[in-house]
C-alpha atoms as a PDB file:
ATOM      1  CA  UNK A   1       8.644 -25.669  -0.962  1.00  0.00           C
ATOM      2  CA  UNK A   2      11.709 -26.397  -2.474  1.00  0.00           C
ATOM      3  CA  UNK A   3      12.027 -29.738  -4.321  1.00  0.00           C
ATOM      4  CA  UNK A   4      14.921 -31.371  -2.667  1.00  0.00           C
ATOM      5  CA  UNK A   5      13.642 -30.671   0.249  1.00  0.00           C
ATOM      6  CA  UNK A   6      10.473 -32.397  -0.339  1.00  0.00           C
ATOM      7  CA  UNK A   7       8.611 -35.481   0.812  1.00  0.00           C
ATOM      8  CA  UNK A   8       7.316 -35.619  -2.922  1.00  0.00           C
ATOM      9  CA  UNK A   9      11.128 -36.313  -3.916  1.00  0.00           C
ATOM     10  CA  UNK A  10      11.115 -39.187  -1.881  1.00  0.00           C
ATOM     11  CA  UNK A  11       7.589 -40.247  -3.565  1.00  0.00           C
ATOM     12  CA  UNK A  12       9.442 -40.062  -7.090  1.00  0.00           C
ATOM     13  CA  UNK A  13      12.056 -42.197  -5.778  1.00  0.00           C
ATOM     14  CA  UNK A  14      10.108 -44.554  -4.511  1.00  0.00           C
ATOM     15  CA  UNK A  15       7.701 -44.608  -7.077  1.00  0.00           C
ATOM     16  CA  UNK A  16      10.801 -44.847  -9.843  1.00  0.00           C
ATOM     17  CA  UNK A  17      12.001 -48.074  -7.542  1.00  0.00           C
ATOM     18  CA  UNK A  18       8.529 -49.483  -7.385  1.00  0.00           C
ATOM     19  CA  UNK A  19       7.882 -49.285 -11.029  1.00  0.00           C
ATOM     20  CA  UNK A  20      11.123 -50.669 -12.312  1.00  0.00           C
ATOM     21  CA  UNK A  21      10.386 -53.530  -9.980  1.00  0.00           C
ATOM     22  CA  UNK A  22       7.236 -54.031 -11.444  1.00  0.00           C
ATOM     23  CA  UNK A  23       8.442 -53.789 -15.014  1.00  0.00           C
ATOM     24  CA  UNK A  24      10.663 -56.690 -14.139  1.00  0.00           C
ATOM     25  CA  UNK A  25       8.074 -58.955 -12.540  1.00  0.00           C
ATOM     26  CA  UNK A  26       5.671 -58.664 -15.506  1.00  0.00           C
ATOM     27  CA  UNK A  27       8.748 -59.929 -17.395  1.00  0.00           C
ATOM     28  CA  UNK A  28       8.960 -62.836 -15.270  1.00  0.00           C
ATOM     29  CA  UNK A  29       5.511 -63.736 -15.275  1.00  0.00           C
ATOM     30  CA  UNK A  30       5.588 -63.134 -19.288  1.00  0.00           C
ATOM     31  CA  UNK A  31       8.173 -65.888 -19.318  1.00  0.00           C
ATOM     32  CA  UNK A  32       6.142 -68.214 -16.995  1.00  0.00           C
ATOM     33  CA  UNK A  33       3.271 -67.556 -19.516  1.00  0.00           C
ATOM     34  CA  UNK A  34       4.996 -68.539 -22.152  1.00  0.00           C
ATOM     35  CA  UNK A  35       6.428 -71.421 -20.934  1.00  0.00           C
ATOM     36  CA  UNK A  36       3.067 -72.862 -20.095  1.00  0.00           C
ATOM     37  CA  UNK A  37       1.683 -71.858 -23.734  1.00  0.00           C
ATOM     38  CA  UNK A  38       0.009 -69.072 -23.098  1.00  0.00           C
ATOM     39  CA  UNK A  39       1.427 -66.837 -25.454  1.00  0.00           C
ATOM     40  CA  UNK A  40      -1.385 -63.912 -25.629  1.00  0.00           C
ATOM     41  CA  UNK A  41      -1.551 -63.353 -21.901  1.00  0.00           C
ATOM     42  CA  UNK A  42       2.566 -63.484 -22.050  1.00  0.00           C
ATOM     43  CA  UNK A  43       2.566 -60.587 -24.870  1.00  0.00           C
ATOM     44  CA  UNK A  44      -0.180 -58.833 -22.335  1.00  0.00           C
ATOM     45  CA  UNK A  45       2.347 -59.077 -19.171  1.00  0.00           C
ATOM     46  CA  UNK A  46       5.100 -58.170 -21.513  1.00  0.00           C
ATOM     47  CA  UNK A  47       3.040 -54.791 -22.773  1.00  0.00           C
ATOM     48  CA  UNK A  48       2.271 -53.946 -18.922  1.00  0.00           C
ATOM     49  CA  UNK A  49       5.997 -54.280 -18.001  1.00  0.00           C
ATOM     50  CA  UNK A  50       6.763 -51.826 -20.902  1.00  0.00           C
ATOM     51  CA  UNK A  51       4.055 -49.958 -19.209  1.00  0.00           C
ATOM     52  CA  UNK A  52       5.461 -50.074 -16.146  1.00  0.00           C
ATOM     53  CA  UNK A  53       8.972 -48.949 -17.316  1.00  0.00           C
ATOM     54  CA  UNK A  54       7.417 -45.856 -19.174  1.00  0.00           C
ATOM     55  CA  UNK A  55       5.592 -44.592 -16.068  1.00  0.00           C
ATOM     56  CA  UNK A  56       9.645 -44.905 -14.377  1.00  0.00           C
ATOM     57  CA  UNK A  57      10.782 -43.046 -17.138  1.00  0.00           C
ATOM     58  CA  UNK A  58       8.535 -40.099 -16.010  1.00  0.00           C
ATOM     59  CA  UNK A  59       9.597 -40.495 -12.599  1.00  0.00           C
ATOM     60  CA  UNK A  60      13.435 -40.248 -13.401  1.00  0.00           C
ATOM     61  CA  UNK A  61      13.000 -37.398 -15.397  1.00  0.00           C
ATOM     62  CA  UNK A  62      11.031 -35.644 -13.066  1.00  0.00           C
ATOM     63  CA  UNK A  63      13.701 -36.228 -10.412  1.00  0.00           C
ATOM     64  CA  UNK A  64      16.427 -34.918 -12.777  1.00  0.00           C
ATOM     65  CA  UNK A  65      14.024 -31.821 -13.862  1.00  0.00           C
ATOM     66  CA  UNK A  66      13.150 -30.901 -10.290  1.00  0.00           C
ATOM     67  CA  UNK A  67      16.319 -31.643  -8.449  1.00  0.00           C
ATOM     68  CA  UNK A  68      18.083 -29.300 -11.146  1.00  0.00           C
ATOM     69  CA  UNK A  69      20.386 -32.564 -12.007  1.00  0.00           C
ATOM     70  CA  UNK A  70      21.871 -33.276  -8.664  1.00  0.00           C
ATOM     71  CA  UNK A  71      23.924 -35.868  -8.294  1.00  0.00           C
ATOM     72  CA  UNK A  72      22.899 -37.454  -5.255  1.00  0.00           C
ATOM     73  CA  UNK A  73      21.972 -40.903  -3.541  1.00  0.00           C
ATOM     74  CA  UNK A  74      18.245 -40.888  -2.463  1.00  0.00           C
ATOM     75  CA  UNK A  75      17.919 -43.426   0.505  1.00  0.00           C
ATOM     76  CA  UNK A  76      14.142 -44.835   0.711  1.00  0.00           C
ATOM     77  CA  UNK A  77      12.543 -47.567   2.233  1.00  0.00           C
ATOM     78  CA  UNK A  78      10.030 -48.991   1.191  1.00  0.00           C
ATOM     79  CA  UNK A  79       8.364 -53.005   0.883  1.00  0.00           C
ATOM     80  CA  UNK A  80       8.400 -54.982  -2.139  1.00  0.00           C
ATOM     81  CA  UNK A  81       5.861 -57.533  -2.556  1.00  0.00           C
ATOM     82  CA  UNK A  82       7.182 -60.828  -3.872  1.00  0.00           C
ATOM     83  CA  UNK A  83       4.947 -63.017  -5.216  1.00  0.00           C
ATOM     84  CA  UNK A  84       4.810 -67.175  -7.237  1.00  0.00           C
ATOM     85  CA  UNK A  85       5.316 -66.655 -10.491  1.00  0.00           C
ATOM     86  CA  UNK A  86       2.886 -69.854 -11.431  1.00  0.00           C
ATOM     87  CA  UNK A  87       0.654 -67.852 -14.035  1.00  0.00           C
ATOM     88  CA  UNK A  88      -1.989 -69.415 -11.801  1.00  0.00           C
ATOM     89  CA  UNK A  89      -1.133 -67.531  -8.915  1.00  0.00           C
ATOM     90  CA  UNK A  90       0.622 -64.545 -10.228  1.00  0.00           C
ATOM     91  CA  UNK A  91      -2.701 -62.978 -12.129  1.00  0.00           C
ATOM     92  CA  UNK A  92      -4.703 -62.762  -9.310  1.00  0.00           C
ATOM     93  CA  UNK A  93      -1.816 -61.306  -7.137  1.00  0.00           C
ATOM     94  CA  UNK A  94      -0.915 -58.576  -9.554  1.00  0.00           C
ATOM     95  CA  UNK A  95      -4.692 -57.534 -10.108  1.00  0.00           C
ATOM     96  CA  UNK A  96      -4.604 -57.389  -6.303  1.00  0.00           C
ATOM     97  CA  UNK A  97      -1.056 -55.299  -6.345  1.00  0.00           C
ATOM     98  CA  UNK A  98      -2.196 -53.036  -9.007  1.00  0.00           C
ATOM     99  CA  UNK A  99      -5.595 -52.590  -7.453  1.00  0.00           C
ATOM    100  CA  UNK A 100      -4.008 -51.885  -4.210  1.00  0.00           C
ATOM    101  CA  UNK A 101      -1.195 -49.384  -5.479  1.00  0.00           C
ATOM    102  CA  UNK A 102      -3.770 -47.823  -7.987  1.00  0.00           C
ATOM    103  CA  UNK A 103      -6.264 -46.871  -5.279  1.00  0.00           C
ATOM    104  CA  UNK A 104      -3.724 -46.596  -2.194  1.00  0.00           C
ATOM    105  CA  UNK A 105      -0.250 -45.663  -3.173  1.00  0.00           C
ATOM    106  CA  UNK A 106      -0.763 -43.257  -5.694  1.00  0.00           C
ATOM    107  CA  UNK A 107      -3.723 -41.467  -4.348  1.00  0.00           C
ATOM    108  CA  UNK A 108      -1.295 -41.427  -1.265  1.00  0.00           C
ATOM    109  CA  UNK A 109       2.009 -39.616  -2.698  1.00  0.00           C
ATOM    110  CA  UNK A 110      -0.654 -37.292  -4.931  1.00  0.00           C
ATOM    111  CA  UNK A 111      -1.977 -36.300  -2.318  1.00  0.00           C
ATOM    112  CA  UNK A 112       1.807 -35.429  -0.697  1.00  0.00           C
ATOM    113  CA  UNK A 113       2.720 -33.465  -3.711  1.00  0.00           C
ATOM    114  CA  UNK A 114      -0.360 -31.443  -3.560  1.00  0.00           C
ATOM    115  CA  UNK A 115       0.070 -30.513  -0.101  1.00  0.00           C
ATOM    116  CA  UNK A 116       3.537 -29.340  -0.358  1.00  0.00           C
ATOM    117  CA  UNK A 117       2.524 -27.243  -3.793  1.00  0.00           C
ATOM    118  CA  UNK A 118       3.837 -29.556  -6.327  1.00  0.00           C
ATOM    119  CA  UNK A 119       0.159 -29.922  -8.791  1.00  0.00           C
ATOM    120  CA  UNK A 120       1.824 -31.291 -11.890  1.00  0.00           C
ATOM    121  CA  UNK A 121       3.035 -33.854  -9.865  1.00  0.00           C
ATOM    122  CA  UNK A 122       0.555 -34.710  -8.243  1.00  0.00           C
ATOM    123  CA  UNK A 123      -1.718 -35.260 -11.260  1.00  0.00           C
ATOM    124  CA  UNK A 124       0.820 -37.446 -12.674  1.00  0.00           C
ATOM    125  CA  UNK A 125       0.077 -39.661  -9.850  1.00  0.00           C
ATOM    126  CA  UNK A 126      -3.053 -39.735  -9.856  1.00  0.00           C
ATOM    127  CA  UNK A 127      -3.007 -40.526 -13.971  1.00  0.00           C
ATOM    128  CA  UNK A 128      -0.528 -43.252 -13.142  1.00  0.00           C
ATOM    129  CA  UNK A 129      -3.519 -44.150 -10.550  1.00  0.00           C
ATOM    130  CA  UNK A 130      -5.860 -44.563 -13.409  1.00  0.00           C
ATOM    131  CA  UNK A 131      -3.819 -46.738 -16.001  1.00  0.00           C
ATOM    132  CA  UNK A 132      -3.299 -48.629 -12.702  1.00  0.00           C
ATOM    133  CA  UNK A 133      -6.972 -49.539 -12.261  1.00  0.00           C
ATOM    134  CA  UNK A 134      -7.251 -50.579 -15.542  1.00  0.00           C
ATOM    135  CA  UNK A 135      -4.437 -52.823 -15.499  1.00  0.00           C
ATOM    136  CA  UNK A 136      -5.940 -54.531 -12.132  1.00  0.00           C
ATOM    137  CA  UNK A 137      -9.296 -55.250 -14.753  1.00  0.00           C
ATOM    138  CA  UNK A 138      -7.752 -56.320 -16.935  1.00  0.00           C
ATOM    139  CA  UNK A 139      -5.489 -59.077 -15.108  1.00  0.00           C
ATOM    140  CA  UNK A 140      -8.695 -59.485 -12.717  1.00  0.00           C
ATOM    141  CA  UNK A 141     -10.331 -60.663 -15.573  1.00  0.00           C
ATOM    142  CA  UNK A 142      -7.596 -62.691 -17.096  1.00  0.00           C
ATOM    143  CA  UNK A 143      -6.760 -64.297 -13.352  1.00  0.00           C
ATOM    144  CA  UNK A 144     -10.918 -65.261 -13.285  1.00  0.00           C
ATOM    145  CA  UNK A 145     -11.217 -67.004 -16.686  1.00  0.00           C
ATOM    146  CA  UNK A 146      -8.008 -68.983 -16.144  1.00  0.00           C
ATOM    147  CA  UNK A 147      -9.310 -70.054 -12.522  1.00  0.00           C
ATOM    148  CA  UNK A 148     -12.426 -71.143 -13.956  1.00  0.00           C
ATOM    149  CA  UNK A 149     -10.646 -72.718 -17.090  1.00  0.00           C
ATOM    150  CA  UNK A 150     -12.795 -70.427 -18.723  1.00  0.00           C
ATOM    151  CA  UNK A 151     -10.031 -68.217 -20.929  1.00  0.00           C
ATOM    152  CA  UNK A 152     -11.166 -70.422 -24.144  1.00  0.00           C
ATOM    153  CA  UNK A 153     -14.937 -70.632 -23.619  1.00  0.00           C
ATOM    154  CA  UNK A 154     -17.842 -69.236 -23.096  1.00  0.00           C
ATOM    155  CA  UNK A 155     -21.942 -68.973 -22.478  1.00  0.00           C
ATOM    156  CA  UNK A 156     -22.459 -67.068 -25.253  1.00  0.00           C
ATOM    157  CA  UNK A 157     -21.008 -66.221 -29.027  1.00  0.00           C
ATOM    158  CA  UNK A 158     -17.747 -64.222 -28.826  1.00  0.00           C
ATOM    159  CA  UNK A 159     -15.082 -62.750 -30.972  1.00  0.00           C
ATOM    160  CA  UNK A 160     -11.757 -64.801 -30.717  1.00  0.00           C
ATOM    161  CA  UNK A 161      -8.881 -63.238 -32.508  1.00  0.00           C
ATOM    162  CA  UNK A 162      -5.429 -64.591 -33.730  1.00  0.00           C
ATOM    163  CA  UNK A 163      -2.913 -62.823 -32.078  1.00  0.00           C
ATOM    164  CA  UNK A 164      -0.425 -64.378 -34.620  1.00  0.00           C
ATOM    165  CA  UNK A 165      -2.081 -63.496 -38.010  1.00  0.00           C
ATOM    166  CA  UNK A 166      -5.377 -61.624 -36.767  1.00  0.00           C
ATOM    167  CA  UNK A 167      -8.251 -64.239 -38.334  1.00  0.00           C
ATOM    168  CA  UNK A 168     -10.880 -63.848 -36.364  1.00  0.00           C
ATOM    169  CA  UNK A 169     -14.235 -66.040 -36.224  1.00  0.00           C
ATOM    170  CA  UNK A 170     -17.433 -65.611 -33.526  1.00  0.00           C
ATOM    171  CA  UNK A 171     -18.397 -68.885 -31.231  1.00  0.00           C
ATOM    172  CA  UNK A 172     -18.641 -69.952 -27.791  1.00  0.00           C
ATOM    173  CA  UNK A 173     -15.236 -71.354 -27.840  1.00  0.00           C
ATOM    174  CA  UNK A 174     -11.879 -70.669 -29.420  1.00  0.00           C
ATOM    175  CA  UNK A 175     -10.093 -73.141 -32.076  1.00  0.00           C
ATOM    176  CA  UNK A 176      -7.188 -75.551 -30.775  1.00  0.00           C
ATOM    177  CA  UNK A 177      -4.999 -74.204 -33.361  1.00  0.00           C
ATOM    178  CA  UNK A 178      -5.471 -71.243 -35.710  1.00  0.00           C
ATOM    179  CA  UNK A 179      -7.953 -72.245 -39.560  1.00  0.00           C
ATOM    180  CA  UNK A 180      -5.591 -69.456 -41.019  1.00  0.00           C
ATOM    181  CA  UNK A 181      -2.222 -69.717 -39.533  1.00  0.00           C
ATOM    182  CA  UNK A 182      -2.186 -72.705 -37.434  1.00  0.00           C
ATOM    183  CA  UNK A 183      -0.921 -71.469 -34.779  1.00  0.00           C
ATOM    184  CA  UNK A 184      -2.080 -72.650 -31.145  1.00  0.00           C
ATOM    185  CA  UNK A 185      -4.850 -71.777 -28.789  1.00  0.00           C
ATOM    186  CA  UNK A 186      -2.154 -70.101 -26.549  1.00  0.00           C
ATOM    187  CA  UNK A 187      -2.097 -67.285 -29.209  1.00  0.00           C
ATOM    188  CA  UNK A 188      -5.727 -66.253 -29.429  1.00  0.00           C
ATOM    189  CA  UNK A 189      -6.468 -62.805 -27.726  1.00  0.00           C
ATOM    190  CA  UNK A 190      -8.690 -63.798 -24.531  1.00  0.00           C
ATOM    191  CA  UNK A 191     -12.192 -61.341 -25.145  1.00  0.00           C
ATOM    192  CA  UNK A 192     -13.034 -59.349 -21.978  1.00  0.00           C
ATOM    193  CA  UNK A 193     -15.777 -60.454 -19.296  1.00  0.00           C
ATOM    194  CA  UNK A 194     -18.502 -61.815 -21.241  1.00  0.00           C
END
């Protein structure tokens, strides 16, 4: 099947729309972290958005690869969701987007690609997939310690880490501000599901 013919085309597009969307709402919810002092999970949204704009750089060079550099409007549709950008909403709802697009979306135009003989691109979905379910854990986890007030504490002895100058100590909770550095509790690196 010929490319611009393609219902994969319109999958890159979309997916190259969807993706620079996302890169910009992880920048907005970076800010929102910040602003409320939480400077770790900020520098976290901020990595995913740069994820997020890496994974549209693959689409837009795919779609000037396979189009052969055509210089042409590609119309999609396609929904957008819009969510609070309260850090107290906004984890939860992007561990539920990601999950969603990650087992749903990408799976979805994969599976398009495959059909109409396009494999490479298809397994770039489908890797795209994968990062995707790790970014929902990841903000699933973040979204359940901060709903349970929990980012800073736990049952049992863990390793908290500076994200400012890296000191690191073992406890059930982390410092208010940094014994090296000083810096505050916003900066120390939240440890994964106990």
């Amino acid at each position: 099947m010929e490319f611009n013919d393609s219902k994969t085309k319109e999958c890159i597009a979309r997916s190259f729309a969807g993706l620079c969307q996302d890169g910009a709402r992880y920048q907005f919810i970076a800010k929102s972290a910040a602003d409320e002092g939480f400077f770790y999970i900020s520098n976290i949204m901020k990595k995913i958005a740069s994820l997020k704009m890496a994974h549209a750089g693959v689409m837009y060079k795919i779609m000037l690869e396979e189009s052969q550099k055509r210089r042409e409007n590609v119309n999609i549709e396609a929904g957008y969701p819009f969510e609070n950008q309260l850090l107290k909403t906004s984890l939860k709802d992007s561990a539920d987007i990601e999950k969603y697009q990650s087992k749903n979306v990408y799976p979805h135009f994969a599976k398009i690609a495959a059909d109409e003989g396009f494999k490479k691109i298809s397994d770039i979905f489908l890797r795209i997939s994968k990062v995707g379910e790790k970014t929902s854990d990841i903000l699933s986890n973040l979204a359940e310690k901060f709903d349970s007030k929990s980012l800073y504490k736990s049952e049992k002895d863990l390793l908290w880490e500076c994200g400012n100058c890296g000191y690191f100590e073992k406890g059930k909770t982390a410092w208010s501000n940094c014994p090296l550095c000083g810096y505050g509790q916003g900066y120390v690196k939240v440890p994964k599901k106990d």
